[in-house]
PDB file of N, CA and C in Angstrom:
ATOM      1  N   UNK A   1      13.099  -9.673  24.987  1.00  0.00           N
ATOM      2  CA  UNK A   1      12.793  -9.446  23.592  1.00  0.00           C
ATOM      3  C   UNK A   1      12.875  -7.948  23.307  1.00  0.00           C
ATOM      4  N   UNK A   2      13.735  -7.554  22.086  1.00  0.00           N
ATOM      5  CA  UNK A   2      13.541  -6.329  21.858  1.00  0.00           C
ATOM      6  C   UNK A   2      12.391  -5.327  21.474  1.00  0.00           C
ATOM      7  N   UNK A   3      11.963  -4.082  22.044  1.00  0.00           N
ATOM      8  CA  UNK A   3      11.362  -3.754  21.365  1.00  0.00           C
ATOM      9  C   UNK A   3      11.279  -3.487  19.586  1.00  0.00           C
ATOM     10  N   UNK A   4       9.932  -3.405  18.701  1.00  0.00           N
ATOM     11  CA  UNK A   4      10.071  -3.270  17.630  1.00  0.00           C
ATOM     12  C   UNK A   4      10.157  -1.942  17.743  1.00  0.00           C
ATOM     13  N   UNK A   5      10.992  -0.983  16.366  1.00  0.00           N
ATOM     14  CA  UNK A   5      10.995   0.117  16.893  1.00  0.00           C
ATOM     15  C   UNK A   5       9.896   1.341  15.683  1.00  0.00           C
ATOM     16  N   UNK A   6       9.633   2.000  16.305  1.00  0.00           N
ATOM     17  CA  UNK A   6       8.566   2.799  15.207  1.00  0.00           C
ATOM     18  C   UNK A   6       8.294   3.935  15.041  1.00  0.00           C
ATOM     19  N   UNK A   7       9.462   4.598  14.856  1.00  0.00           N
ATOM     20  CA  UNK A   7       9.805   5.755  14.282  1.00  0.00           C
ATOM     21  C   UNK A   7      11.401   5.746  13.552  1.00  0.00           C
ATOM     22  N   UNK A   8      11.671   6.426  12.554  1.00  0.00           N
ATOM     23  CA  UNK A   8      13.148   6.680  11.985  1.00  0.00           C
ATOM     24  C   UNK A   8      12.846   5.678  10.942  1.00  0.00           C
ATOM     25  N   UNK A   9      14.125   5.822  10.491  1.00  0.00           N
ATOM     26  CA  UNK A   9      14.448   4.694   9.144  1.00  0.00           C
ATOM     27  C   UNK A   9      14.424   3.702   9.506  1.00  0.00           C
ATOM     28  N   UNK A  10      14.431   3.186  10.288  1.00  0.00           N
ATOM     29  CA  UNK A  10      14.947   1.490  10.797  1.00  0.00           C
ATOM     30  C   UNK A  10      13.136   0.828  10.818  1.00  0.00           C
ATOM     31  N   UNK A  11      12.051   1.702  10.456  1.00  0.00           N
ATOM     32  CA  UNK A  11      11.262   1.106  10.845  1.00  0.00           C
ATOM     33  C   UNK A  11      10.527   0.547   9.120  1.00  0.00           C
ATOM     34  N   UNK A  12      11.144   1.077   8.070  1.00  0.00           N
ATOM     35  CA  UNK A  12      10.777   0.516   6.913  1.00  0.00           C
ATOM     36  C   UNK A  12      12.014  -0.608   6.306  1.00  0.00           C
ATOM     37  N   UNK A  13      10.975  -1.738   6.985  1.00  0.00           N
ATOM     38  CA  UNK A  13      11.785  -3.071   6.862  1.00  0.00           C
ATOM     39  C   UNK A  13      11.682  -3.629   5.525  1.00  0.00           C
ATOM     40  N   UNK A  14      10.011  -3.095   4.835  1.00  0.00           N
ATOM     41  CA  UNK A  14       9.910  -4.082   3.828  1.00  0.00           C
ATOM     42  C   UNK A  14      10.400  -3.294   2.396  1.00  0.00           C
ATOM     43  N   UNK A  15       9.918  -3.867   0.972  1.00  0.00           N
ATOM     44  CA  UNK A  15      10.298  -3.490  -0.018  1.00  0.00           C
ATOM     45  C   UNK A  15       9.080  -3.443  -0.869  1.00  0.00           C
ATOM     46  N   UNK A  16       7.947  -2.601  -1.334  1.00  0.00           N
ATOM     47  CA  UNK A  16       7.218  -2.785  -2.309  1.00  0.00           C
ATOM     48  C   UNK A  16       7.324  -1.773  -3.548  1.00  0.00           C
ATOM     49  N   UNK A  17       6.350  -2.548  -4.290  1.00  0.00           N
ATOM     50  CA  UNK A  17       6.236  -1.889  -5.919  1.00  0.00           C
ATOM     51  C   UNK A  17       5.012  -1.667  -6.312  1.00  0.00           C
ATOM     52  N   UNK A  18       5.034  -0.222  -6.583  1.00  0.00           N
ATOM     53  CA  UNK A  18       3.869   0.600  -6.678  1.00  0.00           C
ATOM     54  C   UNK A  18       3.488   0.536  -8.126  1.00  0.00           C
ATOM     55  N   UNK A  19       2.208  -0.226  -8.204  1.00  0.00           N
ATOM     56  CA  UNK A  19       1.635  -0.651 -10.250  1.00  0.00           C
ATOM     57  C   UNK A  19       0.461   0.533  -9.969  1.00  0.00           C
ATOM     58  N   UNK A  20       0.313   0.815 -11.504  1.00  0.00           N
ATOM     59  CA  UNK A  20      -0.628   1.956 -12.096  1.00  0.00           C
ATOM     60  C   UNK A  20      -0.727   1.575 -13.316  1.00  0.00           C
ATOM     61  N   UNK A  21      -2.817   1.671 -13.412  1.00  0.00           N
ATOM     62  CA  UNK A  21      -2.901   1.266 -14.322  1.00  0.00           C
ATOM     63  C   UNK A  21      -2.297   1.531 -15.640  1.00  0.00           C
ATOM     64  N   UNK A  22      -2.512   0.782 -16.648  1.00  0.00           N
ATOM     65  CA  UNK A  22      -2.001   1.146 -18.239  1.00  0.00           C
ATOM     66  C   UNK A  22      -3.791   1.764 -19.062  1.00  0.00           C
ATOM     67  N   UNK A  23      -3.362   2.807 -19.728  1.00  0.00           N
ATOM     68  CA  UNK A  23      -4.828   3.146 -20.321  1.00  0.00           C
ATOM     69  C   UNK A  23      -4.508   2.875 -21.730  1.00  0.00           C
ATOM     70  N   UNK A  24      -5.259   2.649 -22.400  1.00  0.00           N
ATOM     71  CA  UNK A  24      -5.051   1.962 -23.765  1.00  0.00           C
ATOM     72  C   UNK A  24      -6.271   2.667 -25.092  1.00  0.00           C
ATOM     73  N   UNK A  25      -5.778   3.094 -25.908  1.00  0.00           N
ATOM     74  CA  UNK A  25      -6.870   4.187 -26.563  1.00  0.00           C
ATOM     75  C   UNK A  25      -6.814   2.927 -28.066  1.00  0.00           C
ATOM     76  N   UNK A  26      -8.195   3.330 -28.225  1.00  0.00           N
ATOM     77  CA  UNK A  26      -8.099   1.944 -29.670  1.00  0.00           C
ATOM     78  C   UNK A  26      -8.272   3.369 -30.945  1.00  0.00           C
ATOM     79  N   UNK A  27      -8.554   2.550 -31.732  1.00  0.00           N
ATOM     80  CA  UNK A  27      -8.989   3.249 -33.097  1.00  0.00           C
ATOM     81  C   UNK A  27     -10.146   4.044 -32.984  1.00  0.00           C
ATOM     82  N   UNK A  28     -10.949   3.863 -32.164  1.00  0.00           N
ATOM     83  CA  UNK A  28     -12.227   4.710 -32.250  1.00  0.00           C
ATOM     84  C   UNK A  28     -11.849   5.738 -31.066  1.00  0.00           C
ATOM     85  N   UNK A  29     -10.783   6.068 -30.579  1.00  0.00           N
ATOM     86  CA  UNK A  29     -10.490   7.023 -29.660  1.00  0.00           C
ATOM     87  C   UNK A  29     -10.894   6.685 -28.243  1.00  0.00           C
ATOM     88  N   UNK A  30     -11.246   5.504 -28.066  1.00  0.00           N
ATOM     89  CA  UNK A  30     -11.670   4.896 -26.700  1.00  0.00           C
ATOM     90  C   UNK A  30     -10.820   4.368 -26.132  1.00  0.00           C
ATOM     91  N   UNK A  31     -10.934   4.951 -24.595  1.00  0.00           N
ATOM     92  CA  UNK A  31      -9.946   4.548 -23.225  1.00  0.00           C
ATOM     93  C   UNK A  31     -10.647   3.297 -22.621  1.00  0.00           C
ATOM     94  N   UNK A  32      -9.562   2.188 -22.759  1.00  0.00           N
ATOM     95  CA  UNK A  32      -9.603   1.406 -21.295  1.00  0.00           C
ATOM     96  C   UNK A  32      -8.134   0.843 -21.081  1.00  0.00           C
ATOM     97  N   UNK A  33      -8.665   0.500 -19.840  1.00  0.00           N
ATOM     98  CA  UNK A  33      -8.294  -0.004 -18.986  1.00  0.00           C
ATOM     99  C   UNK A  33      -7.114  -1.211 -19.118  1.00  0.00           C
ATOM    100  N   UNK A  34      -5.611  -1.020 -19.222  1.00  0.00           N
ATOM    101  CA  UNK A  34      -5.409  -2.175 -19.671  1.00  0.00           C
ATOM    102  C   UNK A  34      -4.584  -2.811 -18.215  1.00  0.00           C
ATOM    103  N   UNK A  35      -3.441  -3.955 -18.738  1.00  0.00           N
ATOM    104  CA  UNK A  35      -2.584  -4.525 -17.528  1.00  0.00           C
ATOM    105  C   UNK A  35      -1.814  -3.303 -16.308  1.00  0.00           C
ATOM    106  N   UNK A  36      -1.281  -3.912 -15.452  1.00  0.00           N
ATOM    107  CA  UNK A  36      -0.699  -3.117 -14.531  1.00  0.00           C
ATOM    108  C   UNK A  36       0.641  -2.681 -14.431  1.00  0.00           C
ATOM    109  N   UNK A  37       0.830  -1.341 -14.634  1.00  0.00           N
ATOM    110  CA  UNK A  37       2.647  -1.265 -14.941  1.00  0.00           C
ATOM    111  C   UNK A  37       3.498  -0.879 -13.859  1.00  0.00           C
ATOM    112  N   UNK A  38       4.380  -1.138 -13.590  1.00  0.00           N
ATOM    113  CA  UNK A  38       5.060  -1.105 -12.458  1.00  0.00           C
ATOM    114  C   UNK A  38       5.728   0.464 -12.701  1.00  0.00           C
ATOM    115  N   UNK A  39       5.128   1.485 -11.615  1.00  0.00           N
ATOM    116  CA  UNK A  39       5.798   2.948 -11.566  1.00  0.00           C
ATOM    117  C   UNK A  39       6.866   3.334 -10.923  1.00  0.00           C
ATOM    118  N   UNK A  40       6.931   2.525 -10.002  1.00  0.00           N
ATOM    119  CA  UNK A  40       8.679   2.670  -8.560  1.00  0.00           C
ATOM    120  C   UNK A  40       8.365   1.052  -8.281  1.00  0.00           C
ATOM    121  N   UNK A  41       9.720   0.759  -8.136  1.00  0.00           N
ATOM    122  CA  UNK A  41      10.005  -0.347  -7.435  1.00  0.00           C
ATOM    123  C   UNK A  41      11.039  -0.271  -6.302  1.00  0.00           C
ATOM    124  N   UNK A  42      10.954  -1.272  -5.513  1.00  0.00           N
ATOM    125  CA  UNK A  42      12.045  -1.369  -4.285  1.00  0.00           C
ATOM    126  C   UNK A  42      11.911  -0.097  -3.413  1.00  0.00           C
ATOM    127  N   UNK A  43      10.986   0.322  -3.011  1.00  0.00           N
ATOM    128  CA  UNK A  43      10.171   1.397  -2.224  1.00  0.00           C
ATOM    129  C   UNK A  43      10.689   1.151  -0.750  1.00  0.00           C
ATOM    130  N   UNK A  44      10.750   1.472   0.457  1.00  0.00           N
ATOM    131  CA  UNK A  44      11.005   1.369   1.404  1.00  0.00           C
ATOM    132  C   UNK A  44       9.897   1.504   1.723  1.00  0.00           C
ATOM    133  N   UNK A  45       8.938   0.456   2.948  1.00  0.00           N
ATOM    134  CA  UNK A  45       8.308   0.669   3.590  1.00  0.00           C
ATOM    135  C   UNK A  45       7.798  -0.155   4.892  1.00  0.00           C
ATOM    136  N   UNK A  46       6.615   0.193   5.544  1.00  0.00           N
ATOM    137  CA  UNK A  46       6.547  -0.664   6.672  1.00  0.00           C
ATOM    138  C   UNK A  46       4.677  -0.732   6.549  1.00  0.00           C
ATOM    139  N   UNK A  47       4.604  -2.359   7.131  1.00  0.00           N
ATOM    140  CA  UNK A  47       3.630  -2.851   6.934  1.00  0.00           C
ATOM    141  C   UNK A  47       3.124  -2.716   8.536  1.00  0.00           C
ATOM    142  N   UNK A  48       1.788  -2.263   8.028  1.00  0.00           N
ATOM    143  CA  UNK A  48       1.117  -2.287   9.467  1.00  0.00           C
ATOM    144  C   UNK A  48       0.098  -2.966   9.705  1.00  0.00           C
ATOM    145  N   UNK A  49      -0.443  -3.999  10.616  1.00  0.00           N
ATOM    146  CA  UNK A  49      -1.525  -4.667  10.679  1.00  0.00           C
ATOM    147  C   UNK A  49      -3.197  -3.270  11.257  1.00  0.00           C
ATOM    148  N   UNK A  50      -3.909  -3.658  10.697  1.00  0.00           N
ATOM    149  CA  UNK A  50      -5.197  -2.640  11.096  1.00  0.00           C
ATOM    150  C   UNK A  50      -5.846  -2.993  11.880  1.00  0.00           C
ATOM    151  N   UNK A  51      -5.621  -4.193  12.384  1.00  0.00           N
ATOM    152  CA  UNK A  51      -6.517  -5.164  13.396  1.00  0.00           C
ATOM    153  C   UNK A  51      -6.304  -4.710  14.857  1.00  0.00           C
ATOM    154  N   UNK A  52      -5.678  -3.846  15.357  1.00  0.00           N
ATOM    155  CA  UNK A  52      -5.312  -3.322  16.893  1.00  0.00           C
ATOM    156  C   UNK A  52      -6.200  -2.981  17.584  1.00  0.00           C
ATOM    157  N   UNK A  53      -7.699  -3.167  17.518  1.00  0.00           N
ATOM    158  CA  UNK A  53      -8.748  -2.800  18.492  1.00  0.00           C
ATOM    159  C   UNK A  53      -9.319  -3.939  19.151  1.00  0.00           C
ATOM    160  N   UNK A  54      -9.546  -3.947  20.587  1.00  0.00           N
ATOM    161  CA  UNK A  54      -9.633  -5.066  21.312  1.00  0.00           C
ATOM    162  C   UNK A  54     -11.175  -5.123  20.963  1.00  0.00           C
ATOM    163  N   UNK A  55     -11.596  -5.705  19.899  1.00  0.00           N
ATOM    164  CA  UNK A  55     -13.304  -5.886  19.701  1.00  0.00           C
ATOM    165  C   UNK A  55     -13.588  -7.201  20.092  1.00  0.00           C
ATOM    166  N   UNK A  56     -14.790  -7.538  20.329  1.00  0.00           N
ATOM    167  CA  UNK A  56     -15.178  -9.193  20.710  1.00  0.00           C
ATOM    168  C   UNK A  56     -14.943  -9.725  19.782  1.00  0.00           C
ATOM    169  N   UNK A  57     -15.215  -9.844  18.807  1.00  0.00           N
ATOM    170  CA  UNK A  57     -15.523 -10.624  17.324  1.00  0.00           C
ATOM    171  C   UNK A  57     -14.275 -10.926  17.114  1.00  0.00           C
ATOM    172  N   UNK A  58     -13.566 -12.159  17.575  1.00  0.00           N
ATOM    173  CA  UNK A  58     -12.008 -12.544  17.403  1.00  0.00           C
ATOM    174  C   UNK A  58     -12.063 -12.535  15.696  1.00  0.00           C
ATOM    175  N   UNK A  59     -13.151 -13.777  15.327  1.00  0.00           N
ATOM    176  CA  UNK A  59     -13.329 -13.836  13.317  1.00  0.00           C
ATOM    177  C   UNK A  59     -13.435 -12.955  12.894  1.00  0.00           C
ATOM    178  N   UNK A  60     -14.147 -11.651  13.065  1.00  0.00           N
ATOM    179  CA  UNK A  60     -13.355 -10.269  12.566  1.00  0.00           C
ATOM    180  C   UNK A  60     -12.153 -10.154  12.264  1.00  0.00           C
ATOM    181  N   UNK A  61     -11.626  -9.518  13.574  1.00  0.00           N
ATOM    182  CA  UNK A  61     -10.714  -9.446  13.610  1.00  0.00           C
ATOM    183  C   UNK A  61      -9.117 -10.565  12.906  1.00  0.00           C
ATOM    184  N   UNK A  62      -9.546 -11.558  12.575  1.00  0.00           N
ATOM    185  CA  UNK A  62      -8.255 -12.283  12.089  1.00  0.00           C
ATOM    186  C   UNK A  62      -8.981 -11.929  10.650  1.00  0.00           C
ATOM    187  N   UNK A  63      -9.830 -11.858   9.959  1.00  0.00           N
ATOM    188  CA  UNK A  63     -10.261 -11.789   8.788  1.00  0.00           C
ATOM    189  C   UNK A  63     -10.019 -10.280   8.453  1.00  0.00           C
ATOM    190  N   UNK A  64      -9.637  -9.620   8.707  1.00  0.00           N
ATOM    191  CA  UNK A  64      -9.538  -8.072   8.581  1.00  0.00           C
ATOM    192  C   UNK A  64      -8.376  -8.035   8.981  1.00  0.00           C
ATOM    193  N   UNK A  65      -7.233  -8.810   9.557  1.00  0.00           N
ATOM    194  CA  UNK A  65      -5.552  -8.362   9.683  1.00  0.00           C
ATOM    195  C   UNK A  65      -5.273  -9.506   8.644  1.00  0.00           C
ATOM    196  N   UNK A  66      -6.321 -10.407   7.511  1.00  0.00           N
ATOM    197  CA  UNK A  66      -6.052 -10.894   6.114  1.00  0.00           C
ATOM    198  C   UNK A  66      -5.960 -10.100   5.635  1.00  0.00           C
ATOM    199  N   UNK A  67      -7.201  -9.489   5.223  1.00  0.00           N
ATOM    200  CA  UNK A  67      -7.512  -8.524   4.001  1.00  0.00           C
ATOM    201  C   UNK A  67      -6.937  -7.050   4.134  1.00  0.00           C
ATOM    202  N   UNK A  68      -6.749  -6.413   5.194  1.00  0.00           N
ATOM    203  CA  UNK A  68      -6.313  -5.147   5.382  1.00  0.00           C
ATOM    204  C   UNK A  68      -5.249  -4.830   5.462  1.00  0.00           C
ATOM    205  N   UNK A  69      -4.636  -4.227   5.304  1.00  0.00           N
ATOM    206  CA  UNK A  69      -2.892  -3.476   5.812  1.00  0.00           C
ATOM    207  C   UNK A  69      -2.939  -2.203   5.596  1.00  0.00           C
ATOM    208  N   UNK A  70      -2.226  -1.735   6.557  1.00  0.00           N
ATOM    209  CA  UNK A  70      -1.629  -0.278   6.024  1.00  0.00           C
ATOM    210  C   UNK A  70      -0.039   0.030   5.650  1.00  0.00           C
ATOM    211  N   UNK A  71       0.398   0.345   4.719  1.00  0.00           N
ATOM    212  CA  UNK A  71       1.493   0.541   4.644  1.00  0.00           C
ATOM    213  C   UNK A  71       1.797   1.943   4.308  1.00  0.00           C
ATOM    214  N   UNK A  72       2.920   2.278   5.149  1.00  0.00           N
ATOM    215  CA  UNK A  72       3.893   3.596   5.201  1.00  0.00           C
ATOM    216  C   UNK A  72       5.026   3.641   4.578  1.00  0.00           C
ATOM    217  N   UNK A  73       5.105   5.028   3.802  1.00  0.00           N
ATOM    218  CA  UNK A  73       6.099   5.031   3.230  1.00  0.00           C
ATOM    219  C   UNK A  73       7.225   6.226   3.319  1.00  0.00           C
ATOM    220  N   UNK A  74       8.185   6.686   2.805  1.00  0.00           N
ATOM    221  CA  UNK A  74       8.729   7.931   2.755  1.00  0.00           C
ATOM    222  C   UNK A  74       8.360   8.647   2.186  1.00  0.00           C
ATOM    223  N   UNK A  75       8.118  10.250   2.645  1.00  0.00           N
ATOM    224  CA  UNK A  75       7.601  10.785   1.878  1.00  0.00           C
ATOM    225  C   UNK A  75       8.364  11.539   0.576  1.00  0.00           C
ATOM    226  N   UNK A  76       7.296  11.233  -0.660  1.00  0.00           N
ATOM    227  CA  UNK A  76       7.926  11.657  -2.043  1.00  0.00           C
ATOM    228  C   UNK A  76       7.148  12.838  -2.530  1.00  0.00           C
ATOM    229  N   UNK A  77       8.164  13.659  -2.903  1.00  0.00           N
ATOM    230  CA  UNK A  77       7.502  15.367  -3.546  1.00  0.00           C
ATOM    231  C   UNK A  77       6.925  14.577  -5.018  1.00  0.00           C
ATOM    232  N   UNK A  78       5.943  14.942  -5.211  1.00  0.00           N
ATOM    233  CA  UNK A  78       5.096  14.887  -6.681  1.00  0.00           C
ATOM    234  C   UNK A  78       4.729  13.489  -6.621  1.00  0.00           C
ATOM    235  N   UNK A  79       4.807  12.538  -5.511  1.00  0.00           N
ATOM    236  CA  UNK A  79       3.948  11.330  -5.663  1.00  0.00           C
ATOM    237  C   UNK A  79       2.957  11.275  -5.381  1.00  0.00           C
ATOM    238  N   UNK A  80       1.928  11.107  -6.905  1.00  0.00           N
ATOM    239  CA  UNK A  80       0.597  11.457  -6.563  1.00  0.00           C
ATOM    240  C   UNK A  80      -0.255   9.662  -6.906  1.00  0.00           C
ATOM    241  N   UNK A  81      -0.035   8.748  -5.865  1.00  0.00           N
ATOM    242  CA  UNK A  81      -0.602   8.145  -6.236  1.00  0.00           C
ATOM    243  C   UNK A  81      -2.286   7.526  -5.830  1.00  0.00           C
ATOM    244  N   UNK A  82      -3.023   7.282  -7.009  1.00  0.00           N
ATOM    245  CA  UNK A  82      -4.666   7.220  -6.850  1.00  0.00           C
ATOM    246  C   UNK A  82      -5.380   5.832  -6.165  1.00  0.00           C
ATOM    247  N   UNK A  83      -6.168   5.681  -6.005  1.00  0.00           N
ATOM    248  CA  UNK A  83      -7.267   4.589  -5.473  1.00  0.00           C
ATOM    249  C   UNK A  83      -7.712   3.292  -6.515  1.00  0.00           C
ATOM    250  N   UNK A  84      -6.844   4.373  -8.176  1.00  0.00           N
ATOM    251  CA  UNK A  84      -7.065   3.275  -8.911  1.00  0.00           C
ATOM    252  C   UNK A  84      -5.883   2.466  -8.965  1.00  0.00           C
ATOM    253  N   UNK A  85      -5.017   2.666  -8.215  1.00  0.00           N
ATOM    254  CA  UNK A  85      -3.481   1.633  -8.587  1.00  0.00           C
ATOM    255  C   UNK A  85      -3.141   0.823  -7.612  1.00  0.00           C
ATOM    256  N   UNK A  86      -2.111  -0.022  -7.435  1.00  0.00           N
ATOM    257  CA  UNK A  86      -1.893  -1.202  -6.599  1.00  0.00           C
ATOM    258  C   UNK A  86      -0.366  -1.232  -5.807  1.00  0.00           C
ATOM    259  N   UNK A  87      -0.515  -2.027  -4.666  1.00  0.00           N
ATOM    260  CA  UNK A  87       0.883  -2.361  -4.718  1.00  0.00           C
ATOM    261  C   UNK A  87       1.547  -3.649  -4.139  1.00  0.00           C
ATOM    262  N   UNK A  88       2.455  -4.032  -4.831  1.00  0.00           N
ATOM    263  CA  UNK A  88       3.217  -5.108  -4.493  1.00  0.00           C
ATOM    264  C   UNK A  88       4.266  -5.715  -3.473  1.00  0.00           C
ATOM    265  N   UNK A  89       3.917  -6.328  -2.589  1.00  0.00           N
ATOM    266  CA  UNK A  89       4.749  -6.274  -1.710  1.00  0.00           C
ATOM    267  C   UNK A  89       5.981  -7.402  -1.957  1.00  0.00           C
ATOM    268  N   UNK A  90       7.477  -6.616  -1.883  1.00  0.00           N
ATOM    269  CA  UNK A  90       7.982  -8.160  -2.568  1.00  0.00           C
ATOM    270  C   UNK A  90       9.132  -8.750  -2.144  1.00  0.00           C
ATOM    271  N   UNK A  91       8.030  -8.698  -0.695  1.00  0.00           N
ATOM    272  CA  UNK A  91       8.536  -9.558   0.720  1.00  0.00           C
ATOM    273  C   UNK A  91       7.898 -11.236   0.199  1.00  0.00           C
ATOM    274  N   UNK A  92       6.838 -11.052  -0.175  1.00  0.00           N
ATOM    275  CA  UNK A  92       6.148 -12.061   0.240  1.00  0.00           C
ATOM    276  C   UNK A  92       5.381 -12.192  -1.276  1.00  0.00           C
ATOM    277  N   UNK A  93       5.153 -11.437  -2.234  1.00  0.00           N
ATOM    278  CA  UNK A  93       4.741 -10.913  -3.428  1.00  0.00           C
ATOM    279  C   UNK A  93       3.128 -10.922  -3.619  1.00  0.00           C
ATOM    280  N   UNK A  94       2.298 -10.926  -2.917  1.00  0.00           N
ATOM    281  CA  UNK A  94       1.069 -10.770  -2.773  1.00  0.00           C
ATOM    282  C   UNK A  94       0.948  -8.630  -3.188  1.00  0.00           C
ATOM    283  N   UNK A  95      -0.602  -8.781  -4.025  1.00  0.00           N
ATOM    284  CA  UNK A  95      -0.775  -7.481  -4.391  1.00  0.00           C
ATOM    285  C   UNK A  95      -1.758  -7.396  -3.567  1.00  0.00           C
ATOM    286  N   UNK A  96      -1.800  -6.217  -3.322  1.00  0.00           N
ATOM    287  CA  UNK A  96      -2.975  -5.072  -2.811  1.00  0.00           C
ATOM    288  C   UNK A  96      -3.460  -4.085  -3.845  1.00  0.00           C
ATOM    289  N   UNK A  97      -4.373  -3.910  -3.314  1.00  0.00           N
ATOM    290  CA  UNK A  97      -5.231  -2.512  -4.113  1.00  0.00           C
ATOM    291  C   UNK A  97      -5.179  -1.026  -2.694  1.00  0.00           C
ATOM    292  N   UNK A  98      -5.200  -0.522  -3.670  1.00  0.00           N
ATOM    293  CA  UNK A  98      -5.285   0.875  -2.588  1.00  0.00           C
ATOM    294  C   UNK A  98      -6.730   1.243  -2.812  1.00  0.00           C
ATOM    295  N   UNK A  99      -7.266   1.338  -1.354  1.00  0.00           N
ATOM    296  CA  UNK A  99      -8.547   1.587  -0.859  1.00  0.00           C
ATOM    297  C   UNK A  99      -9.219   2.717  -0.710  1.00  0.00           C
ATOM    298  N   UNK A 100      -8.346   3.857   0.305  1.00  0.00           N
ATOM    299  CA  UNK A 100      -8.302   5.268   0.235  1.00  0.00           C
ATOM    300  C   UNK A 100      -6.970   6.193  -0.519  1.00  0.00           C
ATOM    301  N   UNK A 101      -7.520   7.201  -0.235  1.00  0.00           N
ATOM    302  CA  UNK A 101      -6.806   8.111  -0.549  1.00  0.00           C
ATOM    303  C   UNK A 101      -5.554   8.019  -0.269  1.00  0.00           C
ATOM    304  N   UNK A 102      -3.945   8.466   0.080  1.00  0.00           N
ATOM    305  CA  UNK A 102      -2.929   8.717   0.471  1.00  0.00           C
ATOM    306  C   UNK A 102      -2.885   9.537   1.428  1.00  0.00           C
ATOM    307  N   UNK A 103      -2.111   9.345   2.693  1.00  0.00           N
ATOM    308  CA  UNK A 103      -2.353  10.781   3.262  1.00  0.00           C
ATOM    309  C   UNK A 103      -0.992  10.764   4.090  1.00  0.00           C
ATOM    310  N   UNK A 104      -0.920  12.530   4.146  1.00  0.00           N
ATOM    311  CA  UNK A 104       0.388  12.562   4.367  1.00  0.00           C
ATOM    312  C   UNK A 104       0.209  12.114   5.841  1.00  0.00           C
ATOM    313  N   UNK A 105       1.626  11.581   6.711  1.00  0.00           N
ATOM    314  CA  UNK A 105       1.614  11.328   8.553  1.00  0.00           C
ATOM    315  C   UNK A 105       2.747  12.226   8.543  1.00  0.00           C
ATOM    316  N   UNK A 106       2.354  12.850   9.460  1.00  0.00           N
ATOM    317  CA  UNK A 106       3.302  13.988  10.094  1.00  0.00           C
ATOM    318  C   UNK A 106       3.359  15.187   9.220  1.00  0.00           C
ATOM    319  N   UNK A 107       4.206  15.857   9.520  1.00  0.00           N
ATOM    320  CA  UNK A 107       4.716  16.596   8.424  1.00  0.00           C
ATOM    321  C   UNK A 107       6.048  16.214   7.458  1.00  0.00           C
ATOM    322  N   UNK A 108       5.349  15.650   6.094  1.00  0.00           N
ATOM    323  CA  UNK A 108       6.319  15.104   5.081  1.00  0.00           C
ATOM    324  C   UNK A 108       7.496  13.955   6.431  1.00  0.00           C
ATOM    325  N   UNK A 109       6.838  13.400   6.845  1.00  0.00           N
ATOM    326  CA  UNK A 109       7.439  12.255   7.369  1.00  0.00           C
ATOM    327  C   UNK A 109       7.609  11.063   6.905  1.00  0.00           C
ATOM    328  N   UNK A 110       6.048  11.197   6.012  1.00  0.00           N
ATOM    329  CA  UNK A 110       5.858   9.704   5.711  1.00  0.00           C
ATOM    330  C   UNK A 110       4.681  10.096   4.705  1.00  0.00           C
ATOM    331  N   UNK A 111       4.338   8.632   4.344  1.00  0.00           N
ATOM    332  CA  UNK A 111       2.832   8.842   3.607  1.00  0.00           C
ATOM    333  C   UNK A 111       2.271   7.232   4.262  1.00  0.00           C
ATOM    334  N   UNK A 112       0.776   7.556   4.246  1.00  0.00           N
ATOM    335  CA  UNK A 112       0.126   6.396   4.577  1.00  0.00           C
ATOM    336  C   UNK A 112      -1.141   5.958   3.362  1.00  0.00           C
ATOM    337  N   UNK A 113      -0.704   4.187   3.301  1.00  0.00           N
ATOM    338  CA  UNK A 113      -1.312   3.819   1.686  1.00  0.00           C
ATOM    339  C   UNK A 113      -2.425   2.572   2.806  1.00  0.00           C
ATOM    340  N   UNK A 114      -3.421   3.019   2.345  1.00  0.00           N
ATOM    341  CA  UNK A 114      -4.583   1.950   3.287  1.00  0.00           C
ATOM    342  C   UNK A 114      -4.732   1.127   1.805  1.00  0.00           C
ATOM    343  N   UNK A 115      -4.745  -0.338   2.193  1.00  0.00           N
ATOM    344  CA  UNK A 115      -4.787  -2.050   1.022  1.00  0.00           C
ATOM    345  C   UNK A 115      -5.502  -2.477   1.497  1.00  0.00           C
ATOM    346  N   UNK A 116      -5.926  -3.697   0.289  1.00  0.00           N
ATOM    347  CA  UNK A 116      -6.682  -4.356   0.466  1.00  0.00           C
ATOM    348  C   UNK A 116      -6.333  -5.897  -0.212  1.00  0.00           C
ATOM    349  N   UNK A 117      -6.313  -6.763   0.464  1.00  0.00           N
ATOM    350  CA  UNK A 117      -5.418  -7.799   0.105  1.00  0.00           C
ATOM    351  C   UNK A 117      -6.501  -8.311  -1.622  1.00  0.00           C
ATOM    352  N   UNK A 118      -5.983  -8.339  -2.402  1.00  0.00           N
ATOM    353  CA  UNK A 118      -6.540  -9.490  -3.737  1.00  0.00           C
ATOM    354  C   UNK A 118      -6.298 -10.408  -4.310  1.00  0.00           C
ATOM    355  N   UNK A 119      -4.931 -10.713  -4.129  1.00  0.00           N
ATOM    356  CA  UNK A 119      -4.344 -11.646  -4.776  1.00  0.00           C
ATOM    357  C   UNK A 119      -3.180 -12.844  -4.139  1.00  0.00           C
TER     358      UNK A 119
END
């Protein structure tokens, strides 16, 4: 069996789409919150399971490589995206929410988006 490989281009197999919220101002000058708009689509990236620590608690662990992922991406100059936006994966089309922050891996190698499965 081949190894999977995990570094270079060959390692962003999947395709997602990065939503941010819509803010919506009414007549009385008030912000909310509206639907989710799609900011980039067809993104290159790679999905990572978070579950890799040999802990006892097997039900942990399968319940947390549900809900969790990390996904990596290429890195983009001026992509500033927040904790309040989502993303779509549309391999499989299930959304995530982004949990933490963004952070760069390496130097401008990549970026890393920590999810949270919702939908």
């Amino acid at each position: 069996m081949a190894k999977r490989q995990t570094t270079g281009p060959g390692i962003y197999d999947r395709r997602i789409a990065i939503l941010r919220p819509q803010t919506i101002v009414n007549d009385f000058n008030e912000e909310f919150t509206g639907e989710m708009k799609v900011v980039y689509t067809g993104v290159a990236a790679n999905r990572e399971d978070t579950s890799k620590t040999d802990a006892e608690d097997v039900v942990s662990n399968v319940m947390r490589s549900i809900l969790f992922y990390d996904y990596r991406i290429r890195f983009m100059v001026g992509l500033d995206i927040k904790t309040s936006w989502q993303i779509k994966d549309l391999f499989d089309g299930r959304i995530y929410k982004i949990i933490a922050p963004v952070s760069e891996v390496g130097r401008r190698e990549g970026l890393l988006i920590k999810t949270q499965y919702i939908e």
